[in-house]
C-alpha atoms as a PDB file:
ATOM      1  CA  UNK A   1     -61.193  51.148  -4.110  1.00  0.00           C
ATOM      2  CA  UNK A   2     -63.629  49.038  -3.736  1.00  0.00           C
ATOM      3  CA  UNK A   3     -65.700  49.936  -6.675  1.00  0.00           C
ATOM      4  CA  UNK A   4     -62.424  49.052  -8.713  1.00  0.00           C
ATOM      5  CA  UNK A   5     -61.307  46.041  -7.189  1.00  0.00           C
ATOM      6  CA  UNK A   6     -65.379  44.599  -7.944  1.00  0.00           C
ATOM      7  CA  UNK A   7     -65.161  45.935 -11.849  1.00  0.00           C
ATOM      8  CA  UNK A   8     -61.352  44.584 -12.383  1.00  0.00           C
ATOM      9  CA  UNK A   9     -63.022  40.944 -10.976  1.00  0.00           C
ATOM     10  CA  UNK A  10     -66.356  41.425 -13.729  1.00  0.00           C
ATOM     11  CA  UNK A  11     -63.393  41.793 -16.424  1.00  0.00           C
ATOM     12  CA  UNK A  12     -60.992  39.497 -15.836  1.00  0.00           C
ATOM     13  CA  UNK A  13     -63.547  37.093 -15.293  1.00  0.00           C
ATOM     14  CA  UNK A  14     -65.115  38.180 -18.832  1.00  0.00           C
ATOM     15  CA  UNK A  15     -61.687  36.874 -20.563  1.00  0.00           C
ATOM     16  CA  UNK A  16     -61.903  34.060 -22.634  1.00  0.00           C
ATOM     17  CA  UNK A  17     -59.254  32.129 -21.436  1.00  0.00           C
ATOM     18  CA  UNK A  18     -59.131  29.366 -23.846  1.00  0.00           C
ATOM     19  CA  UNK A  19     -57.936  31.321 -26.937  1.00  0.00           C
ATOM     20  CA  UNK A  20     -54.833  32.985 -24.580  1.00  0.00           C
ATOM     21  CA  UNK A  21     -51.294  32.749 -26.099  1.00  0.00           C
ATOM     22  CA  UNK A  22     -49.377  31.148 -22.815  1.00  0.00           C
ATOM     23  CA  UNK A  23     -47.796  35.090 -22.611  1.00  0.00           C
ATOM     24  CA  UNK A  24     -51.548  35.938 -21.927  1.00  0.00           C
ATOM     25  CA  UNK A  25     -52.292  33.059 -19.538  1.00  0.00           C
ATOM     26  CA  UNK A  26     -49.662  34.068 -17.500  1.00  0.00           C
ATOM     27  CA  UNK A  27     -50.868  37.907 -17.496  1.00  0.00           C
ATOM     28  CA  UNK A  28     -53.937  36.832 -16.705  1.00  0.00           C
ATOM     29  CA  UNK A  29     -52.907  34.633 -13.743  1.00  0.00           C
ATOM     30  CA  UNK A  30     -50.506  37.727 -12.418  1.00  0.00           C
ATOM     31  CA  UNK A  31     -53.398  40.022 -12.652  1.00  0.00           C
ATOM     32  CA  UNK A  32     -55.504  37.557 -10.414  1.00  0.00           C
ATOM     33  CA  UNK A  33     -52.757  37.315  -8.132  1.00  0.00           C
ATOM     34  CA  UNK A  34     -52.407  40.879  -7.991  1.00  0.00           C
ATOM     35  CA  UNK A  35     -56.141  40.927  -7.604  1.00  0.00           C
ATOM     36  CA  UNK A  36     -57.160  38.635  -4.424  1.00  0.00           C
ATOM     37  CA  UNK A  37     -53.990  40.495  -3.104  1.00  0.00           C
ATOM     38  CA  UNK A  38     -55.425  43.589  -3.626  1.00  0.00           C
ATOM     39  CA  UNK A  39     -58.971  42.610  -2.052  1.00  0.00           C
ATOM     40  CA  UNK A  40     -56.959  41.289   1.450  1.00  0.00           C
ATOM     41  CA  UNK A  41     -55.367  44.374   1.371  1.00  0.00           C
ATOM     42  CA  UNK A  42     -58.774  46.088   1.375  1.00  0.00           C
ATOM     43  CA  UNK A  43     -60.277  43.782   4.038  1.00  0.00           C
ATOM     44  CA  UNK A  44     -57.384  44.702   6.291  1.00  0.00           C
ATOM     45  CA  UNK A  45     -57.905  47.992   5.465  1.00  0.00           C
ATOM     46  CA  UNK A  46     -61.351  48.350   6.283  1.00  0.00           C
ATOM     47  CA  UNK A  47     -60.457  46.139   9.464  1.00  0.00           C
ATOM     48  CA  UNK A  48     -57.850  48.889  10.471  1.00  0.00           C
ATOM     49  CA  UNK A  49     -60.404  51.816  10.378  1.00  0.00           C
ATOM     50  CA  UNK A  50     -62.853  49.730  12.666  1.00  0.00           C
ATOM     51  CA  UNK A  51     -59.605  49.650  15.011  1.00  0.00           C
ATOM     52  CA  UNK A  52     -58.663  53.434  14.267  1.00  0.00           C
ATOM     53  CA  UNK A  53     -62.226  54.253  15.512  1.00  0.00           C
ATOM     54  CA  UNK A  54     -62.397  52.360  18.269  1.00  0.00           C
ATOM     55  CA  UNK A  55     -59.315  54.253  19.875  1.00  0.00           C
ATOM     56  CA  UNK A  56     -60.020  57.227  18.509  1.00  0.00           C
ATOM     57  CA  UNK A  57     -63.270  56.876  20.575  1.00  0.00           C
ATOM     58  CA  UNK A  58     -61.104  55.900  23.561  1.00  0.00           C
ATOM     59  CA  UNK A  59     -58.749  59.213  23.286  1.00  0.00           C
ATOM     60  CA  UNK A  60     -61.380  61.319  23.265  1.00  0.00           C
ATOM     61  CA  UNK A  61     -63.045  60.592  25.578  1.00  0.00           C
ATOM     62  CA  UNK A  62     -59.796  59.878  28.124  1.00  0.00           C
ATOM     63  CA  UNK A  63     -59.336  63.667  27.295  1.00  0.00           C
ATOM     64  CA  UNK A  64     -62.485  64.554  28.057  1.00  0.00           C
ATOM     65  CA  UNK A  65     -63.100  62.438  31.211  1.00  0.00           C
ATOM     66  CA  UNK A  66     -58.677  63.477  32.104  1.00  0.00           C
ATOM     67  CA  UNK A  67     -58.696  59.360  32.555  1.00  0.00           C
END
């Protein structure tokens, strides 16, 4: 996701927004909100697998210890 998130940024930031009908503006913005939304969503995302491991970790090795 990643990957896409980084190539959607490289084209909307490739636009030429001065020749935008004020339809296209607003697209544009909407995508870019859509976008930085997208990349928090990813950040928590990878934030929430650190977490997953970490008690993942901790349940194996209460079942192997039986603490």
């Amino acid at each position: 996701m990643a990957d896409t998130i980084a190539e959607t940024v490289e084209l909307l930031y490739t636009i030429d927004q001065e020749n935008l009908t004020a339809d296209q503006q607003i697209a544009l913005g909407t995508a870019m909100a859509t976008l930085a939304q997208a990349e928090r969503l990813e950040q928590i995302n990878e934030r929430l697998r650190g977490i997953h491991q970490v008690l993942n970790s901790w349940a194996m090795k209460v079942t192997v210890d039986g603490r």
